[in-house]
Protein backbone atom coordinates (compact mmCIF):
# COMPACT_ATOMS: atom_id res chain seq x y z
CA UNK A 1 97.35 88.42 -192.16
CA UNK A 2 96.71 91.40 -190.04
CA UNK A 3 98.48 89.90 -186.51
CA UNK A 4 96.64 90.40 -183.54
CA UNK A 5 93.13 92.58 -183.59
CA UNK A 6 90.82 94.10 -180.98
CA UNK A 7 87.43 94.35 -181.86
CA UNK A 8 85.63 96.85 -179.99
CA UNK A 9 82.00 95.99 -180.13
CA UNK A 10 78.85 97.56 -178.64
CA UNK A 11 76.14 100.29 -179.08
CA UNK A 12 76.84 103.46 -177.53
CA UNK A 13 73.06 104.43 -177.54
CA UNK A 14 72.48 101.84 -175.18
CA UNK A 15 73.87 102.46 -172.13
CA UNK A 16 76.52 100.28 -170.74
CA UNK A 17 76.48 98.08 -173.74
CA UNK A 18 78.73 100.90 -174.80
CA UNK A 19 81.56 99.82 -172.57
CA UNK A 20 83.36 98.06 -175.33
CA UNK A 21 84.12 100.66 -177.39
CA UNK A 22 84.94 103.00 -174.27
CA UNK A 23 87.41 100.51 -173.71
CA UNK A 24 88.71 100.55 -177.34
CA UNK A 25 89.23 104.41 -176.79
CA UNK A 26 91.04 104.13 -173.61
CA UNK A 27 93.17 101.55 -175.42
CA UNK A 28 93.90 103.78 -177.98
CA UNK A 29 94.71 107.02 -176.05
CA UNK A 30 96.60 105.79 -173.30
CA UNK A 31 98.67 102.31 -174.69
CA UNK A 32 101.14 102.06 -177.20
CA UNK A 33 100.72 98.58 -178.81
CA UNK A 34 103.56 96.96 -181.08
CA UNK A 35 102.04 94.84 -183.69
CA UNK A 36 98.39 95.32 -182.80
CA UNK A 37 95.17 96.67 -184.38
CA UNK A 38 92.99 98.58 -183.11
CA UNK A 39 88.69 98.34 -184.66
CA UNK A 40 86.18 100.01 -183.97
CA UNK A 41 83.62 97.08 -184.33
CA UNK A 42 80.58 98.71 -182.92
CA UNK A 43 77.38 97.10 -184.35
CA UNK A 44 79.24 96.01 -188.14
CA UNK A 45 77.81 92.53 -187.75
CA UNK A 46 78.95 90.47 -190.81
CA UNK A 47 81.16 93.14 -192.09
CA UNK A 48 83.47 91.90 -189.22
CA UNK A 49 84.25 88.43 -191.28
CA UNK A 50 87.12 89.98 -193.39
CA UNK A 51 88.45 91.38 -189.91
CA UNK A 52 88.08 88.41 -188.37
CA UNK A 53 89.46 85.81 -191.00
CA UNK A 54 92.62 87.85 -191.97
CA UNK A 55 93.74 87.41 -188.21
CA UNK A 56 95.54 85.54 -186.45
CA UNK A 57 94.45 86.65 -182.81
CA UNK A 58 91.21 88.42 -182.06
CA UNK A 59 90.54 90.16 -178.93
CA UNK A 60 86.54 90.97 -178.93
CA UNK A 61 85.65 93.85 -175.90
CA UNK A 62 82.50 94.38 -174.99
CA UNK A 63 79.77 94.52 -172.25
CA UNK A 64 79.72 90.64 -171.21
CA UNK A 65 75.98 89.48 -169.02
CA UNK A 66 78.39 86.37 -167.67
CA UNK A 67 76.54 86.05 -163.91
CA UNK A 68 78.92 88.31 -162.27
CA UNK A 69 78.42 91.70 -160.39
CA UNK A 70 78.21 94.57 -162.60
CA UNK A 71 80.87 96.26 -163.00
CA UNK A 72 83.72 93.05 -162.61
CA UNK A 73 85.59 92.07 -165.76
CA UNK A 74 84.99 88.36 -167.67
CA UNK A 75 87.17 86.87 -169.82
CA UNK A 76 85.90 84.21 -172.15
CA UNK A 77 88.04 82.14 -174.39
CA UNK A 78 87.01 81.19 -177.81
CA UNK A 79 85.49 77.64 -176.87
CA UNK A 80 82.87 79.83 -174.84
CA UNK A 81 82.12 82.02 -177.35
CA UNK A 82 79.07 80.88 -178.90
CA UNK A 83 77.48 80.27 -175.85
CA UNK A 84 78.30 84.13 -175.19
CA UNK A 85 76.94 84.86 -178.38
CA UNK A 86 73.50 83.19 -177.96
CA UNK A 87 73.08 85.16 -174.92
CA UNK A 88 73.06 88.42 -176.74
CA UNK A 89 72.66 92.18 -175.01
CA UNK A 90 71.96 93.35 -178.39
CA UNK A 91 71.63 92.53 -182.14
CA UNK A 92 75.38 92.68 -182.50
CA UNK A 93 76.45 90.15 -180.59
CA UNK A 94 74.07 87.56 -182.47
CA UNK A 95 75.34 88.81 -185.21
CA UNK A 96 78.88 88.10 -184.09
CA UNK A 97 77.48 84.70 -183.42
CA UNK A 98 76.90 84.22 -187.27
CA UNK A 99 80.53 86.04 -188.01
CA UNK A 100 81.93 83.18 -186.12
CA UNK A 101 80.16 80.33 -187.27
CA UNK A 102 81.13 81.36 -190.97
CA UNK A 103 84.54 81.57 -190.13
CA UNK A 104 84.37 78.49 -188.25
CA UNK A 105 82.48 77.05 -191.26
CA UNK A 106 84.96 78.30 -193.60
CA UNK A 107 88.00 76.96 -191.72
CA UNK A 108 89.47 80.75 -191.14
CA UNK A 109 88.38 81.52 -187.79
CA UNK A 110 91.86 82.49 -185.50
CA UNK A 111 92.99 79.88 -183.25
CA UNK A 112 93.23 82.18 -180.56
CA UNK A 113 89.58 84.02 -180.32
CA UNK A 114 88.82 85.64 -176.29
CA UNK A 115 85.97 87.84 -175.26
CA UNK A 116 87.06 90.36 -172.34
CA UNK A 117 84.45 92.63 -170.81
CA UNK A 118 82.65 93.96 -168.49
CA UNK A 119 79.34 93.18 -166.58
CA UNK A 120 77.12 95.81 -167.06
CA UNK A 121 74.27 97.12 -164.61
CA UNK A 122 71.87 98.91 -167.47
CA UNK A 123 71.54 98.30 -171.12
CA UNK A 124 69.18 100.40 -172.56
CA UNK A 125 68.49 104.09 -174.62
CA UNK A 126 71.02 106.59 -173.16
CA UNK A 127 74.17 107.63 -173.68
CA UNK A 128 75.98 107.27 -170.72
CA UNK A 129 77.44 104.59 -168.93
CA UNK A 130 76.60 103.60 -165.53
CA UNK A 131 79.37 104.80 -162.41
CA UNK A 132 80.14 101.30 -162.09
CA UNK A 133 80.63 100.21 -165.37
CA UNK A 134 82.53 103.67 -166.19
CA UNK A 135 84.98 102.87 -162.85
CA UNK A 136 85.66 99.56 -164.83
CA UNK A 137 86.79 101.04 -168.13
CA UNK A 138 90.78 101.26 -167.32
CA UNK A 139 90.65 97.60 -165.45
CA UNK A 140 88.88 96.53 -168.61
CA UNK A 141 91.85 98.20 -170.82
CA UNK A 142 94.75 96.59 -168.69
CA UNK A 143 92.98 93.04 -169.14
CA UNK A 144 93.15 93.47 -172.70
CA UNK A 145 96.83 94.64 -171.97
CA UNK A 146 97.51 91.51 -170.14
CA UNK A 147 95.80 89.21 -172.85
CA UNK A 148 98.56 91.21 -175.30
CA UNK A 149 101.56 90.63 -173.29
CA UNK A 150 100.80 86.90 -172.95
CA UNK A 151 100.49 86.90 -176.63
CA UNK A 152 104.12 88.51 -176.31
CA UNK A 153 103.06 92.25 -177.67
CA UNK A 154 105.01 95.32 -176.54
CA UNK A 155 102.61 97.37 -174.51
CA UNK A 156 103.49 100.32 -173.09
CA UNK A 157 101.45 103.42 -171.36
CA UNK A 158 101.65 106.85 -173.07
CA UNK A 159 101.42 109.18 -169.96
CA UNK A 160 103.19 108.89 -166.64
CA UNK A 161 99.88 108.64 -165.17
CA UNK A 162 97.98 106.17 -167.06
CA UNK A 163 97.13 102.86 -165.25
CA UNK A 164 99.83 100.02 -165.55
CA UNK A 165 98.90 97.23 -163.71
CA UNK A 166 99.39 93.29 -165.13
């Protein structure tokens, strides 16, 4: 078992469906994180399932269409996942749908599965990310921070300056 993963997902090509794996980056240059592993999930799809079943806590981050304002952070635990995943902002996150159900189907999935993201404004070709989405990278981080330290994982900032809030 591989202990607690986050599973950046998302398609940098497309705008501020990107935001997960900015977040994943931000996670991995500013936070120390005992005991956790870091993936870059992007757009694997069912290459994920091996990820996913040798788990035992599963973090997914990615741009999350929940109703909100763009820009604010959701946080969706794993009994709202499939609805999540039926709502899909891209092809990966129906795929994700599938990477769940086998697991589920399979009896591997992790008990503890959450979704934390961000609303985005735009989702489509370009490579940037919106000023609001981008001004909710580091809250988006230090939400995934907070979902660690409930799980009782040493997180720590590497710089004096980075954000430690939660």
């Amino acid at each position: 078992m591989n202990g607690t993963v986050v599973i950046g997902l998302g398609n940098p090509l497309m705008g501020d469906d990107g935001a997960g794996l900015a977040a994943l980056e931000t996670l991995r240059d500013n936070w120390t994180m005992e005991g956790v592993e870091l993936v870059d999930g992007g757009t694997w799809g069912m290459s994920l399932l091996p990820v996913l079943e040798d788990s035992d806590r599963v973090i997914f981050v990615d741009a999350i269409r929940a109703g909100g304002q763009a820009g604010e952070i959701a946080v969706l635990e794993r009994e709202r996942l499939p609805i999540y995943f039926t709502r899909a902002l891209s092809p990966h996150q129906t795929d994700l749908l599938d990477v769940l159900a086998a697991a589920e189907l399979r009896g591997t999935i992790p008990s503890e599965c959450v979704a934390i993201g961000v609303e985005p404004e735009l989702v489509e070709l370009g490579t940037e990310l919106t000023a609001v989405v981008q001004r909710s990278i580091d809250p988006l981080a230090v939400a995934v921070i907070g979902r660690l330290r409930a799980w009782g994982h040493d997180c720590a900032p590497r710089a004096a300056g980075a954000v430690c809030t939660k």
